[in-house]
PDB file of N, CA and C in Angstrom:
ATOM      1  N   UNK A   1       3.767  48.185  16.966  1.00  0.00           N
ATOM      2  CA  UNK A   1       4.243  47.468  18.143  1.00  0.00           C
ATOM      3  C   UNK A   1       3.205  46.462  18.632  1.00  0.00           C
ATOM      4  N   UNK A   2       1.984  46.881  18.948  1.00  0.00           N
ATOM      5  CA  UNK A   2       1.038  46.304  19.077  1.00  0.00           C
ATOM      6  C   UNK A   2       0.870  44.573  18.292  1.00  0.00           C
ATOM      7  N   UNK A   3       1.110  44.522  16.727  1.00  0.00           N
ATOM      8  CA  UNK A   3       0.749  43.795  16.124  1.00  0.00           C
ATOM      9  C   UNK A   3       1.899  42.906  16.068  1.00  0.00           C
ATOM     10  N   UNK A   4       3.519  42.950  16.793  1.00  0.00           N
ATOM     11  CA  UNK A   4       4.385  42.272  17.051  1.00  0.00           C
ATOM     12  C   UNK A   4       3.744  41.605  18.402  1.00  0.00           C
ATOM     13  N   UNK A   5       3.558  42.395  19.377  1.00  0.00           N
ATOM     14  CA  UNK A   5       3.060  41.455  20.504  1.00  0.00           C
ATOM     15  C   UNK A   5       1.760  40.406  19.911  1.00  0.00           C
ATOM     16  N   UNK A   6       1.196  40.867  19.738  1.00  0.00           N
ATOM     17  CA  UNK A   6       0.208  40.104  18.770  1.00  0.00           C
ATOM     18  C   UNK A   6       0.475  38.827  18.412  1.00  0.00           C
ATOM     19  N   UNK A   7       1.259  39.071  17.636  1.00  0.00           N
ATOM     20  CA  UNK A   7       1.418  37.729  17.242  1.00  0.00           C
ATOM     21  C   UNK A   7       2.855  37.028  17.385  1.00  0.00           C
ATOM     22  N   UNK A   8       3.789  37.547  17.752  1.00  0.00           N
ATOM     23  CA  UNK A   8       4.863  36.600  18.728  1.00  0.00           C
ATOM     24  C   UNK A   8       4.480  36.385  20.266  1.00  0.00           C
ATOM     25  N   UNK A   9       3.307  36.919  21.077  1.00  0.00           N
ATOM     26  CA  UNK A   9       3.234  36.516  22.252  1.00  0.00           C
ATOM     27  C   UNK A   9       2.355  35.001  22.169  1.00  0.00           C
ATOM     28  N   UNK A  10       1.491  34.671  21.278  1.00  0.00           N
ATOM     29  CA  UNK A  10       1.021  33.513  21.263  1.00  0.00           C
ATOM     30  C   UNK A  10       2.131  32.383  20.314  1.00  0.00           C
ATOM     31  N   UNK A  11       3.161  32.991  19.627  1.00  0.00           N
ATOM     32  CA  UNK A  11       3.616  31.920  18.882  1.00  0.00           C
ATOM     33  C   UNK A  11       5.011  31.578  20.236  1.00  0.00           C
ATOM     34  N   UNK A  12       5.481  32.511  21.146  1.00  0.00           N
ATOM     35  CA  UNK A  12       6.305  32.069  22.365  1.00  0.00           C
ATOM     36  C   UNK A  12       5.729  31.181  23.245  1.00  0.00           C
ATOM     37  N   UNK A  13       4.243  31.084  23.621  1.00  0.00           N
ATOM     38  CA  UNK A  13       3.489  30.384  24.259  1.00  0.00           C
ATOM     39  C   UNK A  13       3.661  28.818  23.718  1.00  0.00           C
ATOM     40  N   UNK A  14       3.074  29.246  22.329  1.00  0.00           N
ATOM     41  CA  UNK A  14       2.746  27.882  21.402  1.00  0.00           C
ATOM     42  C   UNK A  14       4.291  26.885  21.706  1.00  0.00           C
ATOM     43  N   UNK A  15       5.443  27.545  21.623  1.00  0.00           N
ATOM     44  CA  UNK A  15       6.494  26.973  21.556  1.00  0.00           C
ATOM     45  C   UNK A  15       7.161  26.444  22.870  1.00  0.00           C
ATOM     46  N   UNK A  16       6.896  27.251  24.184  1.00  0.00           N
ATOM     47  CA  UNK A  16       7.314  27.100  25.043  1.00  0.00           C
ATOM     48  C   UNK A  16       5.959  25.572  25.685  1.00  0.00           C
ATOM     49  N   UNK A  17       4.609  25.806  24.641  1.00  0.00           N
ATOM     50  CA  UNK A  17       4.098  24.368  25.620  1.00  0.00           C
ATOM     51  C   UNK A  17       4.342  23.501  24.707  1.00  0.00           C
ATOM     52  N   UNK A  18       4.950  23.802  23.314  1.00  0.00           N
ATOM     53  CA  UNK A  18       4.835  22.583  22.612  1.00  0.00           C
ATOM     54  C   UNK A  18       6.266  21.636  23.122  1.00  0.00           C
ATOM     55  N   UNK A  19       7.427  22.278  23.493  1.00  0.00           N
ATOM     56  CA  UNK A  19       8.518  22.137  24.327  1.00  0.00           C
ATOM     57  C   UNK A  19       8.494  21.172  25.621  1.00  0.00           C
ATOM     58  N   UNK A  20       7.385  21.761  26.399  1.00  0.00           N
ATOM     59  CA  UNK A  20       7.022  21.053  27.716  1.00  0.00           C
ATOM     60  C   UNK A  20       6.133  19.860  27.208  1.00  0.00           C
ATOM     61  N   UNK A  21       5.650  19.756  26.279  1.00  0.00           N
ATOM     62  CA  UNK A  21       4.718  18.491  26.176  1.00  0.00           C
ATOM     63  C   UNK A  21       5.748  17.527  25.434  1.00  0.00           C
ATOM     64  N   UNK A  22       6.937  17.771  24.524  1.00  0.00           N
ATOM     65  CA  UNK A  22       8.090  17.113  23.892  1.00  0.00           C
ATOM     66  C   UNK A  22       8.565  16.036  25.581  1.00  0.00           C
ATOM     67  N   UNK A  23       8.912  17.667  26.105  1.00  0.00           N
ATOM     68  CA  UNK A  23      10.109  16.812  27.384  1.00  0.00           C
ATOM     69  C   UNK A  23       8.915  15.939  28.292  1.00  0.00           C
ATOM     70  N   UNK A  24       8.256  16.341  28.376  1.00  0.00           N
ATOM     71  CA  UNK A  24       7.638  15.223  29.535  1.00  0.00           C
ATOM     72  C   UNK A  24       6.808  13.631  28.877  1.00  0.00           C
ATOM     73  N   UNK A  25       6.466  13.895  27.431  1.00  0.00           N
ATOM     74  CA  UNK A  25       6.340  13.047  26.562  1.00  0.00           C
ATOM     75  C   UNK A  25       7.520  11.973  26.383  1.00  0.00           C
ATOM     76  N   UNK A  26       8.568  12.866  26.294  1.00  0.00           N
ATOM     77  CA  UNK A  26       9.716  11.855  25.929  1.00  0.00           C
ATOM     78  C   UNK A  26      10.502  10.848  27.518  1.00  0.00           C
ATOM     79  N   UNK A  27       9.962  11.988  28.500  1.00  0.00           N
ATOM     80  CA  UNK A  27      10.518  11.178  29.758  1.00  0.00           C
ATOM     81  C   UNK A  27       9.665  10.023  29.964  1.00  0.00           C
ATOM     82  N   UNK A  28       8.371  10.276  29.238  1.00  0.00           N
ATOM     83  CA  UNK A  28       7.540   9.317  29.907  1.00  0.00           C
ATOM     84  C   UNK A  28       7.534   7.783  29.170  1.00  0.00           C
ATOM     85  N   UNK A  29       8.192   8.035  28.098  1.00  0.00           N
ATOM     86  CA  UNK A  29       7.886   6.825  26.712  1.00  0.00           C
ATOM     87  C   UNK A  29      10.016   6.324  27.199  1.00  0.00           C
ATOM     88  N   UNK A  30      10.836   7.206  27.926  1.00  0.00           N
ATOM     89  CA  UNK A  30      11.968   6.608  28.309  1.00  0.00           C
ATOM     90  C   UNK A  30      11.782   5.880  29.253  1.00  0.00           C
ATOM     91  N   UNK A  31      10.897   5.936  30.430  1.00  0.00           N
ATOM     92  CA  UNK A  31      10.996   5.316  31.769  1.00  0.00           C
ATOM     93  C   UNK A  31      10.469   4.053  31.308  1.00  0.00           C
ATOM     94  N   UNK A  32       9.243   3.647  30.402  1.00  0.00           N
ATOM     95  CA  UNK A  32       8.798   3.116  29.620  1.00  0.00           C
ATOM     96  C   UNK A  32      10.006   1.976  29.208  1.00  0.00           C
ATOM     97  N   UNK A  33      10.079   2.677  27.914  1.00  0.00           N
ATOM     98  CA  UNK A  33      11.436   1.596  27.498  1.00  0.00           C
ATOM     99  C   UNK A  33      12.228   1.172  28.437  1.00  0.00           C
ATOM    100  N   UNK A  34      12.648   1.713  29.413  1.00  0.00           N
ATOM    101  CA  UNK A  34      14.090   0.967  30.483  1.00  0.00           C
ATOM    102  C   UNK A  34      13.156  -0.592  30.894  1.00  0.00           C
ATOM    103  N   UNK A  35      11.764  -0.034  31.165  1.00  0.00           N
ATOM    104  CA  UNK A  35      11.019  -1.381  32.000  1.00  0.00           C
ATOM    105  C   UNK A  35      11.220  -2.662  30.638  1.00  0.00           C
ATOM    106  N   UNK A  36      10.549  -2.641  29.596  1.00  0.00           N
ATOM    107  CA  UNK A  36      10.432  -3.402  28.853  1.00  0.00           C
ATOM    108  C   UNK A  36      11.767  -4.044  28.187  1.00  0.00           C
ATOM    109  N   UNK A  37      12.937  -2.721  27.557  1.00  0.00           N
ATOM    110  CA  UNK A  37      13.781  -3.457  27.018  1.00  0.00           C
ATOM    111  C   UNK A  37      15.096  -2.737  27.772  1.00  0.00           C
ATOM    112  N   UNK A  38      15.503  -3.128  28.696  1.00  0.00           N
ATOM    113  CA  UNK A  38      16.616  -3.125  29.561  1.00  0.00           C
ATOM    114  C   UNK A  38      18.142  -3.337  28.270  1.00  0.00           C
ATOM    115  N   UNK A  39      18.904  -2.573  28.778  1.00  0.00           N
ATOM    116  CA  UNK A  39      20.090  -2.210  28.410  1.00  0.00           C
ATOM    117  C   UNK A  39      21.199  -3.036  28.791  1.00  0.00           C
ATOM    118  N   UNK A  40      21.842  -3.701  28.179  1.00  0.00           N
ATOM    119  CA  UNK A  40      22.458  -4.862  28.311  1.00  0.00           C
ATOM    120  C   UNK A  40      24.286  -4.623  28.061  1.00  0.00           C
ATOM    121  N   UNK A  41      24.989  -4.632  28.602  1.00  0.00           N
ATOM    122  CA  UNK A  41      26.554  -4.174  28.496  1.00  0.00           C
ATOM    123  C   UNK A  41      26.696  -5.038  28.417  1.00  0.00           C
ATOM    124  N   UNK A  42      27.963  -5.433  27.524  1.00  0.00           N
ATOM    125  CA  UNK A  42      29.080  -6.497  27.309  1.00  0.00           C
ATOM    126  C   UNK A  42      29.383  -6.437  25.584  1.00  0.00           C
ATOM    127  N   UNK A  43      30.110  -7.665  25.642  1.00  0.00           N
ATOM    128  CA  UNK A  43      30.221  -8.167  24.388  1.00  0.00           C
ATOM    129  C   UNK A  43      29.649  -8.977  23.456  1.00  0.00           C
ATOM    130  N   UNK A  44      28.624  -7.979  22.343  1.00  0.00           N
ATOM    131  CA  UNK A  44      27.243  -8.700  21.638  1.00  0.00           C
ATOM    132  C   UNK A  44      27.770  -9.921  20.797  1.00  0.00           C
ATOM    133  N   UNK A  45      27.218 -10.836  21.101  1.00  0.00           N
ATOM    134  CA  UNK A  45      27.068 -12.100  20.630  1.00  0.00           C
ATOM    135  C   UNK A  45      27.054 -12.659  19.408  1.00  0.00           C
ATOM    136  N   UNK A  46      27.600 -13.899  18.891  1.00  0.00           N
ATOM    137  CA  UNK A  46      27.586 -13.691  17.054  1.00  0.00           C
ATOM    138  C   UNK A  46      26.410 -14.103  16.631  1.00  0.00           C
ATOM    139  N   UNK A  47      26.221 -13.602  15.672  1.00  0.00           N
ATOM    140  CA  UNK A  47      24.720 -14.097  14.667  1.00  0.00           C
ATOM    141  C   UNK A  47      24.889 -16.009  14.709  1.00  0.00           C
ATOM    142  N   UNK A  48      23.667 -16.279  14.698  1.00  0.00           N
ATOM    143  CA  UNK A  48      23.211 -17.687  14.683  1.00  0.00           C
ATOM    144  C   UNK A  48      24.124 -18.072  13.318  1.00  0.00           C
ATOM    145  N   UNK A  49      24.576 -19.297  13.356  1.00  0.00           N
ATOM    146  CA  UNK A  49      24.974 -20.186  11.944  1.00  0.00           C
ATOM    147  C   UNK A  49      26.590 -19.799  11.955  1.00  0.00           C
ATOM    148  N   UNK A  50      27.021 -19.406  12.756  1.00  0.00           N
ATOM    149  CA  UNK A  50      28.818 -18.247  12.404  1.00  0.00           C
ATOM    150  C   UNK A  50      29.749 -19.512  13.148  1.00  0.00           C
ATOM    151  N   UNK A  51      30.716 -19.723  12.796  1.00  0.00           N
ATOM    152  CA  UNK A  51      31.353 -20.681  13.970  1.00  0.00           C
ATOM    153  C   UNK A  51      32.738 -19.549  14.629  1.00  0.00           C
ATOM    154  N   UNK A  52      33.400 -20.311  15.263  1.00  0.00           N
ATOM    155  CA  UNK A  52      34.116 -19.194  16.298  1.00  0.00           C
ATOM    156  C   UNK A  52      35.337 -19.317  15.500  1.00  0.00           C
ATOM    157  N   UNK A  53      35.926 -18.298  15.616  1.00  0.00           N
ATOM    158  CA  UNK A  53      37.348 -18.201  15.283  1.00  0.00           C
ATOM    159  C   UNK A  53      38.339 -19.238  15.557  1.00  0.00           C
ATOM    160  N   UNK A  54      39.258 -19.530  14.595  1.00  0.00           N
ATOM    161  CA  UNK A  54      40.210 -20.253  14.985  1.00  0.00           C
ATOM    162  C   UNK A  54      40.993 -19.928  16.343  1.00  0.00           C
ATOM    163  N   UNK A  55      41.631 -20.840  16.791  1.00  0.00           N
ATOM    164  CA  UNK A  55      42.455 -20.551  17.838  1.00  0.00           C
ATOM    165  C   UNK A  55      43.878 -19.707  17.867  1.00  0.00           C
ATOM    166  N   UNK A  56      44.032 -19.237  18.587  1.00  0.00           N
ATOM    167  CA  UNK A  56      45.557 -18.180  17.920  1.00  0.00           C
ATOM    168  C   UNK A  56      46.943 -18.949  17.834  1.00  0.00           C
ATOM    169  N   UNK A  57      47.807 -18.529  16.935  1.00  0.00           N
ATOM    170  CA  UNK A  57      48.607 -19.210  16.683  1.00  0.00           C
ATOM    171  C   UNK A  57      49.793 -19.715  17.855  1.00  0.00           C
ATOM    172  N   UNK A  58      50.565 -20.703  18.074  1.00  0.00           N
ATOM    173  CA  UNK A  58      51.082 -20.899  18.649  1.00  0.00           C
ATOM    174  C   UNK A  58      52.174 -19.434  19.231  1.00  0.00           C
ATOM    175  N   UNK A  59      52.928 -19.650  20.445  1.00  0.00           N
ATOM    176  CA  UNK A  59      53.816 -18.534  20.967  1.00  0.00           C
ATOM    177  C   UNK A  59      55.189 -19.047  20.463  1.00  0.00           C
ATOM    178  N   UNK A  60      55.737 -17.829  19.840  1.00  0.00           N
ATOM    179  CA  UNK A  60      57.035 -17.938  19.307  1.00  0.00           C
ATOM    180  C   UNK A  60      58.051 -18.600  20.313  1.00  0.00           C
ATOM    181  N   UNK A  61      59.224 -19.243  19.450  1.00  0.00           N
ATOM    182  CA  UNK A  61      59.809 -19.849  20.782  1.00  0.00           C
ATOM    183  C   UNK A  61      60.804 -19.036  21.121  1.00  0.00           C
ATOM    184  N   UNK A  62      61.563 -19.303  22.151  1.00  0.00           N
ATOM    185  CA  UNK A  62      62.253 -17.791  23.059  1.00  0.00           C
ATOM    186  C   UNK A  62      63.635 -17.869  22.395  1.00  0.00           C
ATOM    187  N   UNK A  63      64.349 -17.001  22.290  1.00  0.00           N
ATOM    188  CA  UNK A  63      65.586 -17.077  21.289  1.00  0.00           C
ATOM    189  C   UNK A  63      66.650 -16.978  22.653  1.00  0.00           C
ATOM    190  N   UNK A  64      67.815 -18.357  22.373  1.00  0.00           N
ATOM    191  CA  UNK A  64      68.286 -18.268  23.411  1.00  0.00           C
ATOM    192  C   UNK A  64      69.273 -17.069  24.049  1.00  0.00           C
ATOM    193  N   UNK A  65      70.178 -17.457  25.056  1.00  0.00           N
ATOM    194  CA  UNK A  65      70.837 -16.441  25.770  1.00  0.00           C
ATOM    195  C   UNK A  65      71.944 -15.784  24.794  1.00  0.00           C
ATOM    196  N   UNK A  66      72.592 -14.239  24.561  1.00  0.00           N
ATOM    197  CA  UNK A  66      73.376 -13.758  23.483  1.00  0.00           C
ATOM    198  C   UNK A  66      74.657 -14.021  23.722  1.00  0.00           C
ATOM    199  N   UNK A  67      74.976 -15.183  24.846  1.00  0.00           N
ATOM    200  CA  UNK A  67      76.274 -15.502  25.347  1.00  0.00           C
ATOM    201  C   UNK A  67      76.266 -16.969  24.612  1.00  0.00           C
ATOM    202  N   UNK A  68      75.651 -17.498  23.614  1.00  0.00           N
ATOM    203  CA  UNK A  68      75.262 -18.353  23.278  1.00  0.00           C
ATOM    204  C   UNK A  68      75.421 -18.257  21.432  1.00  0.00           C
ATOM    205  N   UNK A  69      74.606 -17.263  21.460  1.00  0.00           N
ATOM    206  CA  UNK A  69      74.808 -16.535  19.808  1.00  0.00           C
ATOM    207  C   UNK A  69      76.102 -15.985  19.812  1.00  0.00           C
ATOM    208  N   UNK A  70      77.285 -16.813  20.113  1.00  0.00           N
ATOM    209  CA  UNK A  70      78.811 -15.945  19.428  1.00  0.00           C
ATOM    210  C   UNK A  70      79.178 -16.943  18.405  1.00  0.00           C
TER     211      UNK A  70
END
């Protein structure tokens, strides 16, 4: 019994600070990034050299009244 505490009480330690140094490491390198490269919503932009899509095709024309189609 002895030699279980032994050596899982320092490898729970090891894990529980290697854990706390992950999360506060990683909060600190996130707050980080937001300053420098800010997060940008919308619709991403086309690569340089691309030209734009054609325009859409014309609107069908309206089919007349069915008092008309006899």
């Amino acid at each position: 019994m002895g030699l279980v505490v032994v050596i899982s009480l320092p490898l729970i330690l090891f894990c529980l600070l290697l854990g706390f140094g992950c999360y506060f490491f990683g909060r600190a390198r996130g707050r980080k990034d937001v300053h420098t490269n800010p997060q940008v919503y919308g619709v991403p932009t086309p690569p340089p050299g691309t030209y734009a899509s054609p325009p859409p095709p014309p609107p069908a024309t309206k089919m007349p009244p069915s008092d008309q189609n006899v």
